[in-house]
Protein backbone atom coordinates (compact mmCIF):
# COMPACT_ATOMS: atom_id res chain seq x y z
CA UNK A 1 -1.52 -11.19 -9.78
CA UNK A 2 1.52 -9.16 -9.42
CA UNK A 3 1.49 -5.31 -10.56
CA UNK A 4 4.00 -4.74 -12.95
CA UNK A 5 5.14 -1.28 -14.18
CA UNK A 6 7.66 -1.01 -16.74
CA UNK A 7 9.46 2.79 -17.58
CA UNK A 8 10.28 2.87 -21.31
CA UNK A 9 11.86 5.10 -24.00
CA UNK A 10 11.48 4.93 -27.56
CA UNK A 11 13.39 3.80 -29.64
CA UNK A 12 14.18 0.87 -26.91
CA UNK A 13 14.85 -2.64 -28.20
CA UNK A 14 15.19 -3.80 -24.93
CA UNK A 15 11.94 -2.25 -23.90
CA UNK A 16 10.39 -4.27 -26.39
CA UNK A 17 11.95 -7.46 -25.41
CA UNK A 18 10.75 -7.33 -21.91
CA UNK A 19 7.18 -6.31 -23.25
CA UNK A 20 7.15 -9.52 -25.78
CA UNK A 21 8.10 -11.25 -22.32
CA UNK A 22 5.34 -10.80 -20.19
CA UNK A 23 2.93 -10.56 -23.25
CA UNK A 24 4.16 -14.51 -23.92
CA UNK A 25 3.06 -14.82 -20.04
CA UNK A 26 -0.05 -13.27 -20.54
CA UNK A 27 0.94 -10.63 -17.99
CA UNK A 28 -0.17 -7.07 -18.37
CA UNK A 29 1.70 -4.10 -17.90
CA UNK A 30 1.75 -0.65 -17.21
CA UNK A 31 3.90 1.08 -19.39
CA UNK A 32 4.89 4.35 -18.48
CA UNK A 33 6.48 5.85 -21.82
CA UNK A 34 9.32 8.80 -20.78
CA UNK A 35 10.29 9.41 -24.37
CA UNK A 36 9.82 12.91 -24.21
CA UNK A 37 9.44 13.23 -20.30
CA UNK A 38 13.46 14.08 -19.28
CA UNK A 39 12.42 15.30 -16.00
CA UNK A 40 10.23 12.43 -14.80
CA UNK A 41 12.88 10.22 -16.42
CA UNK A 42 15.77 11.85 -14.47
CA UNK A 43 13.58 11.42 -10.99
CA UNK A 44 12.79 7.50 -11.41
CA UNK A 45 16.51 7.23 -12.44
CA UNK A 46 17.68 8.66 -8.77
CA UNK A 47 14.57 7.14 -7.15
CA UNK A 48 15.38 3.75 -8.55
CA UNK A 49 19.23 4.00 -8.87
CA UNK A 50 18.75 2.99 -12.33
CA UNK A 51 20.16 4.14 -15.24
CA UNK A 52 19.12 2.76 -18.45
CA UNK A 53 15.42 1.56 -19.94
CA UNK A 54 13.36 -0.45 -19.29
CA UNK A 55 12.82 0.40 -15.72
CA UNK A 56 10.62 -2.65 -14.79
CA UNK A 57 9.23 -3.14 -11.32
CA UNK A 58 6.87 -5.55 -9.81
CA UNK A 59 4.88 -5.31 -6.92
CA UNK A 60 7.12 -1.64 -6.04
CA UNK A 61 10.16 -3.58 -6.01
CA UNK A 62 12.96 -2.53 -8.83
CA UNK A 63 13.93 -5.47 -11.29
CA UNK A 64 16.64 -4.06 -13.30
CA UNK A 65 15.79 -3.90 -16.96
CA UNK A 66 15.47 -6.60 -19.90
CA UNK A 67 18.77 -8.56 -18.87
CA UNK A 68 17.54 -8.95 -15.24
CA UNK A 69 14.02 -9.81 -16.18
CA UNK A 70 15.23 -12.35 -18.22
CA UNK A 71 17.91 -14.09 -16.41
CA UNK A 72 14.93 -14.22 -13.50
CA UNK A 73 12.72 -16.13 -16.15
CA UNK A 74 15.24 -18.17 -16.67
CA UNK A 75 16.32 -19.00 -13.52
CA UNK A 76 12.25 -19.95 -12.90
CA UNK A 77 12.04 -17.37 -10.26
CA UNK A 78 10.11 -14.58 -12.87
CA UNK A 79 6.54 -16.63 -12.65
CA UNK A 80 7.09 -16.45 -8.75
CA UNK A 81 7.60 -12.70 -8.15
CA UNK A 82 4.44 -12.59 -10.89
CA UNK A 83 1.82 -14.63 -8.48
């Protein structure tokens, strides 16, 4: 099973969308929440290149956020990065 690690903010609709997503999977996450973290934020932003939340990676390798993830599901390739 594929580790995935999702960065999120509150408030974050689209945080919650992608979390409803792999919940409907039955995939577990780990959700690191950077509401009031602005400096750990700021450094996964430049690691990643990433701007907005949800930061979601799986298996180390940057995703995107909700739009990504599900454009991946449904192009059928999401339940093959998560194997």
């Amino acid at each position: 099973m594929a580790k995935v690690i999702m960065y999120t903010r509150v408030p974050c609709p689209y945080c919650v969308s992608a979390k409803r997503l792999f919940s409907a999977k039955g995939i577990q996450i780990e959700e690191i929440d950077l509401t009031n973290d602005w400096d750990q934020l700021d450094a996964i932003k430049e690691k990643t290149g990433w701007q907005t939340v949800p930061i979601i990676l799986i298996d180390g390798k940057l995703i995107g956020g909700y739009d990504d993830l599900k454009a991946l599901d449904q192009a059928g390739r999401l339940d093959i990065l998560l194997k």
